[in-house]
PDB file of N, CA and C in Angstrom:
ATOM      1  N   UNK A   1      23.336  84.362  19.308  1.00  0.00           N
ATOM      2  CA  UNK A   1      24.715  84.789  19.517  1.00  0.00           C
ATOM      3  C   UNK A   1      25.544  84.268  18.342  1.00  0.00           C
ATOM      4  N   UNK A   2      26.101  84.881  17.546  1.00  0.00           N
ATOM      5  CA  UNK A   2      27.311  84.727  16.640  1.00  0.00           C
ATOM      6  C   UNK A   2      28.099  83.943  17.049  1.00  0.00           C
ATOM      7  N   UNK A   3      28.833  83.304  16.225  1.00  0.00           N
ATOM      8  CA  UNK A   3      30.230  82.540  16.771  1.00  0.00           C
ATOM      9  C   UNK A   3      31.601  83.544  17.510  1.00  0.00           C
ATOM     10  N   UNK A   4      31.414  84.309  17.062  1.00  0.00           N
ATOM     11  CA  UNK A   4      32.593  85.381  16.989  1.00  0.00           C
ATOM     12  C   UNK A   4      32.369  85.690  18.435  1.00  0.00           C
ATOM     13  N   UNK A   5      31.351  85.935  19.006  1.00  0.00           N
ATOM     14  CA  UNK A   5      30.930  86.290  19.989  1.00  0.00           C
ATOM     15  C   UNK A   5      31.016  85.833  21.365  1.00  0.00           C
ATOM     16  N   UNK A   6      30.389  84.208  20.800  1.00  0.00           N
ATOM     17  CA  UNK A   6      30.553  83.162  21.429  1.00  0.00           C
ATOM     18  C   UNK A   6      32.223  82.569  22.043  1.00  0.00           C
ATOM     19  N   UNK A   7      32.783  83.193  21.163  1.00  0.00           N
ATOM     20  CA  UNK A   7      34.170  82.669  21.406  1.00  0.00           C
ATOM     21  C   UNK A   7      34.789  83.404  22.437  1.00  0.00           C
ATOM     22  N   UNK A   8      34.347  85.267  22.148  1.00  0.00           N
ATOM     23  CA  UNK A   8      34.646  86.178  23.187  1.00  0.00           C
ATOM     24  C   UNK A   8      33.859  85.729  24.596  1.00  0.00           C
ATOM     25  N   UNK A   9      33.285  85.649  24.909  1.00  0.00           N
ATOM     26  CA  UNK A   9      32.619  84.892  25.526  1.00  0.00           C
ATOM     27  C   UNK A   9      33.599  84.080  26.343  1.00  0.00           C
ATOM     28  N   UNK A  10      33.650  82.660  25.879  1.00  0.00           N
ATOM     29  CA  UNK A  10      34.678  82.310  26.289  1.00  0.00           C
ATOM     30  C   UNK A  10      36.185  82.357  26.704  1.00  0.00           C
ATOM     31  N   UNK A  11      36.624  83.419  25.771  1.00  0.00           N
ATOM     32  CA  UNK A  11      37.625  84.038  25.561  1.00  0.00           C
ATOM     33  C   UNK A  11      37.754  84.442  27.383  1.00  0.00           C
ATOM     34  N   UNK A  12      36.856  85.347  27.709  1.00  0.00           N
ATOM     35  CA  UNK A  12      36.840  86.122  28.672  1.00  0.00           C
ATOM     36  C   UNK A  12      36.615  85.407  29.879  1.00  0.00           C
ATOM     37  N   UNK A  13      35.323  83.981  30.008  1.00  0.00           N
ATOM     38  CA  UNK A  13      36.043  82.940  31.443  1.00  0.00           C
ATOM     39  C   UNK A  13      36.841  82.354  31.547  1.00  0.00           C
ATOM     40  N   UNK A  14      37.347  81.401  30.362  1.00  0.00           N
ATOM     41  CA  UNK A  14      38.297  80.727  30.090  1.00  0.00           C
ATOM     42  C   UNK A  14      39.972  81.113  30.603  1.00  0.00           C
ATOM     43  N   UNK A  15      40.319  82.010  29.512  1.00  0.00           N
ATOM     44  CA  UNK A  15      41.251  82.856  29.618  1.00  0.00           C
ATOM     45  C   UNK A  15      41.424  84.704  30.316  1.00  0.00           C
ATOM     46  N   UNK A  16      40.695  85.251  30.665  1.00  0.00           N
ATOM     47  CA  UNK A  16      40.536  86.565  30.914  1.00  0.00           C
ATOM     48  C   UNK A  16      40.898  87.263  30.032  1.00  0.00           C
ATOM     49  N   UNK A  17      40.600  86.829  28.650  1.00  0.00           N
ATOM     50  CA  UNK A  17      40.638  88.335  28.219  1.00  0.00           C
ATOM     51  C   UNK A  17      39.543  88.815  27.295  1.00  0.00           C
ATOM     52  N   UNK A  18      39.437  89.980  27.781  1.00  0.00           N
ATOM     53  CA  UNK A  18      38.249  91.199  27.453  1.00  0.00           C
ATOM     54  C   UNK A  18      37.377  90.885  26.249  1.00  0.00           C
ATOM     55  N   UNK A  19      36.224  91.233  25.749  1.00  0.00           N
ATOM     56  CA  UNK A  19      35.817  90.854  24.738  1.00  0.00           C
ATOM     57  C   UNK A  19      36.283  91.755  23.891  1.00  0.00           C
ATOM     58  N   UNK A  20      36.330  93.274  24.275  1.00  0.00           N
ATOM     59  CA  UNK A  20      36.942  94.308  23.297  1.00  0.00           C
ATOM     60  C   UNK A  20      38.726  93.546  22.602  1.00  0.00           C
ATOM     61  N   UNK A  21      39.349  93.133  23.006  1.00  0.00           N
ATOM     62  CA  UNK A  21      40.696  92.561  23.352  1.00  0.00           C
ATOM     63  C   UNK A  21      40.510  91.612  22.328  1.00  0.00           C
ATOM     64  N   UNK A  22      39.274  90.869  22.526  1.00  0.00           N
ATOM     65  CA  UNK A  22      39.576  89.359  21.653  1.00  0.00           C
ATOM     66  C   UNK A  22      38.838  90.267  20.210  1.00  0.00           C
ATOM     67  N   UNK A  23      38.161  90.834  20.315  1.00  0.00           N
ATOM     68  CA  UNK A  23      37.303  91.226  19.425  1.00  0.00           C
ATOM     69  C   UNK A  23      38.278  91.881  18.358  1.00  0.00           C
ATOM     70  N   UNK A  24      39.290  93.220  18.680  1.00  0.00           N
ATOM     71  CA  UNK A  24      40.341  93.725  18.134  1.00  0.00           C
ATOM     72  C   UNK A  24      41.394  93.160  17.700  1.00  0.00           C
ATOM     73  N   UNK A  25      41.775  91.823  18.210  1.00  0.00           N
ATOM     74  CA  UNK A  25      43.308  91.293  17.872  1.00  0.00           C
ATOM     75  C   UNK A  25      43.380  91.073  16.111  1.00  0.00           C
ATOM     76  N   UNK A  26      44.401  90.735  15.492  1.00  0.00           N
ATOM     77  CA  UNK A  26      44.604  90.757  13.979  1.00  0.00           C
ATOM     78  C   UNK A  26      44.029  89.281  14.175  1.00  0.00           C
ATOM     79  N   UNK A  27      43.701  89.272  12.835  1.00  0.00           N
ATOM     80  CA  UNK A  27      43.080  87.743  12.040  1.00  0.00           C
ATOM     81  C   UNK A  27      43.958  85.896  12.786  1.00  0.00           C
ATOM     82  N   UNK A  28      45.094  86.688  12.605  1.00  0.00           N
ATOM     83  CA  UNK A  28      45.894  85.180  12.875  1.00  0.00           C
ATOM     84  C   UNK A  28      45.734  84.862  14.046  1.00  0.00           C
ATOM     85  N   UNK A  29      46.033  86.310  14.794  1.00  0.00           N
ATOM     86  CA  UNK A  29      45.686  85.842  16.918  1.00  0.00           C
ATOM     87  C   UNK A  29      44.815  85.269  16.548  1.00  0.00           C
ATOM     88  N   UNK A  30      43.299  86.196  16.199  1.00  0.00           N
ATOM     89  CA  UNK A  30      41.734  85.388  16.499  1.00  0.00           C
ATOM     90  C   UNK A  30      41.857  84.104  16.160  1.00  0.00           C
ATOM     91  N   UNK A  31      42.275  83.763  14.877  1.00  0.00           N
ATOM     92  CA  UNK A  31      42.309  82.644  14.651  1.00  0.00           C
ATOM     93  C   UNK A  31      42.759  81.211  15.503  1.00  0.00           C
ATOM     94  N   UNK A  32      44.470  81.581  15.999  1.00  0.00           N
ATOM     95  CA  UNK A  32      44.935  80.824  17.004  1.00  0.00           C
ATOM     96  C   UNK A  32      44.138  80.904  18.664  1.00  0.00           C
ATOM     97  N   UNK A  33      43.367  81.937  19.004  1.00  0.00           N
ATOM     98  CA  UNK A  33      42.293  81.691  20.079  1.00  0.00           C
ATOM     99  C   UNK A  33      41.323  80.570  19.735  1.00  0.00           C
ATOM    100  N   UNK A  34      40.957  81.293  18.670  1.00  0.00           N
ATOM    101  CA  UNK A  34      39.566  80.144  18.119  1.00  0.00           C
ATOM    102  C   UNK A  34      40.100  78.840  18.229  1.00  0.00           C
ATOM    103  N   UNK A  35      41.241  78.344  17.595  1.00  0.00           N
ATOM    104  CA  UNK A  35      41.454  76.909  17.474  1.00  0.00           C
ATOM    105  C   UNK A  35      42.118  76.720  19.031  1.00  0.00           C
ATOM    106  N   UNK A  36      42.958  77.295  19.668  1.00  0.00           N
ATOM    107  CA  UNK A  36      43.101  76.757  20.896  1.00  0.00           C
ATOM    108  C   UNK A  36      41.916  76.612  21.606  1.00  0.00           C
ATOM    109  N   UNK A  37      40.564  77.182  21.628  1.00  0.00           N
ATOM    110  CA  UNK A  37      39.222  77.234  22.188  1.00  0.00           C
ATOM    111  C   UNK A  37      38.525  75.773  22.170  1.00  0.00           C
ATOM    112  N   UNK A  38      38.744  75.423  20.580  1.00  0.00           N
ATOM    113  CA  UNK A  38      38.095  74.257  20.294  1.00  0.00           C
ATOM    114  C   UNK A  38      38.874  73.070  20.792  1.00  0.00           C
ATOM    115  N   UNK A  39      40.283  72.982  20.987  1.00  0.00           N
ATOM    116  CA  UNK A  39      40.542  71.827  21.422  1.00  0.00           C
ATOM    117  C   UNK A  39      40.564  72.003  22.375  1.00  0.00           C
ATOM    118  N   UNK A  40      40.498  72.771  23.338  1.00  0.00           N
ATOM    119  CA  UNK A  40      40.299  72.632  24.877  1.00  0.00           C
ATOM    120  C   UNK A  40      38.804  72.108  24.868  1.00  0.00           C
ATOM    121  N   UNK A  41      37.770  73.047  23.923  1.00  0.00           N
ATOM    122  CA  UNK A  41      36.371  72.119  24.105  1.00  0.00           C
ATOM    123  C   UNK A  41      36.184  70.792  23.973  1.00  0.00           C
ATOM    124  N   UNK A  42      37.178  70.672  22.856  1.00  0.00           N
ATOM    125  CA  UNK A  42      36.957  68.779  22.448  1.00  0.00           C
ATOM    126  C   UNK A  42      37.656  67.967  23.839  1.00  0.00           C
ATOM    127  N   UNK A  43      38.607  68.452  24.379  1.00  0.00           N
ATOM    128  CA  UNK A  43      38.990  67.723  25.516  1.00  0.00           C
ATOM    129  C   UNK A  43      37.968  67.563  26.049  1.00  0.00           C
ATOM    130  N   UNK A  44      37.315  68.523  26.668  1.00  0.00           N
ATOM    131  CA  UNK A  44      36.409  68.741  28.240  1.00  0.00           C
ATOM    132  C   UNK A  44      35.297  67.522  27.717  1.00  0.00           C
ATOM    133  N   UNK A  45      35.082  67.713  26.199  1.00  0.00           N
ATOM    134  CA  UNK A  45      33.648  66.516  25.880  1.00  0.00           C
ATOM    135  C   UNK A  45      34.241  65.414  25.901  1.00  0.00           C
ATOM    136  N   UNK A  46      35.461  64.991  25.114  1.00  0.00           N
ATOM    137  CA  UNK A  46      35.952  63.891  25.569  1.00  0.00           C
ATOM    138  C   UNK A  46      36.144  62.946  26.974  1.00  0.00           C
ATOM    139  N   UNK A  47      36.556  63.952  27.739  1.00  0.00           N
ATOM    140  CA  UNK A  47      36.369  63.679  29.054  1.00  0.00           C
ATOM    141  C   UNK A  47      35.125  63.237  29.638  1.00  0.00           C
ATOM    142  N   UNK A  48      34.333  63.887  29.417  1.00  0.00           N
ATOM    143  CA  UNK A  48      32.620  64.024  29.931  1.00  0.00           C
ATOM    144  C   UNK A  48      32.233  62.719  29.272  1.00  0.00           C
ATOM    145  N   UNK A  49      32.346  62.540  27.986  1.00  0.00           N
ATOM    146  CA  UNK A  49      31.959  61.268  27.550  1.00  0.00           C
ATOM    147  C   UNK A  49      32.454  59.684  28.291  1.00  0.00           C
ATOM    148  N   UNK A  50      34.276  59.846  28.551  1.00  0.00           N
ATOM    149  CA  UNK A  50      34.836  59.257  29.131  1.00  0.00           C
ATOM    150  C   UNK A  50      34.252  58.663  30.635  1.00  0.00           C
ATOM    151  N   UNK A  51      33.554  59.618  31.194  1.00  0.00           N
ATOM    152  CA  UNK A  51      33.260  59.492  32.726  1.00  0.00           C
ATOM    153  C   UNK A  51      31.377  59.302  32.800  1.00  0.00           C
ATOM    154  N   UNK A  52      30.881  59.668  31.691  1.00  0.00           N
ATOM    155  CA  UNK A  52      29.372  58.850  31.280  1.00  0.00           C
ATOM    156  C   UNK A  52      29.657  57.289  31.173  1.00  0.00           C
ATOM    157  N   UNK A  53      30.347  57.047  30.623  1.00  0.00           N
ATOM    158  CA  UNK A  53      30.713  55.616  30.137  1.00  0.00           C
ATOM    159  C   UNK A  53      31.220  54.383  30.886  1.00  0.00           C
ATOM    160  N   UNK A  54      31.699  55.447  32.061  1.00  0.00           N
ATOM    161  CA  UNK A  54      32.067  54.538  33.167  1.00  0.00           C
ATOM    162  C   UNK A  54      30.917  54.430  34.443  1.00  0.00           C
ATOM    163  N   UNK A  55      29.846  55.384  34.397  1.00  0.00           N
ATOM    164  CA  UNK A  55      28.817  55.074  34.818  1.00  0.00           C
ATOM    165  C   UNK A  55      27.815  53.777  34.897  1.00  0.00           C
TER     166      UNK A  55
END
């Protein structure tokens, strides 16, 4: 799976929207999905790490 893909992907549980949708938007949307994507990911690992640690 591509990154691009991967993101639609997410795009679509995360947020609901369509892969056609994420796939079509201009450069700057995709872009601002992509980076809002990743810091929501870095949270969730942060977290996960956070709550291993207290194990």
């Amino acid at each position: 799976m591509d990154s691009e893909a991967l993101f639609a992907h997410i795009a679509l549980h995360r947020f609901s929207i369509r892969p056609r949708e994420f796939l079509e938007m201009e450069r700057k949307e995709k872009a601002f999905m992509v980076a809002s994507i990743k810091v929501e990911l870095e949270k969730e690992q942060k977290e996960q790490d956070r709550i291993k640690k207290m194990k």
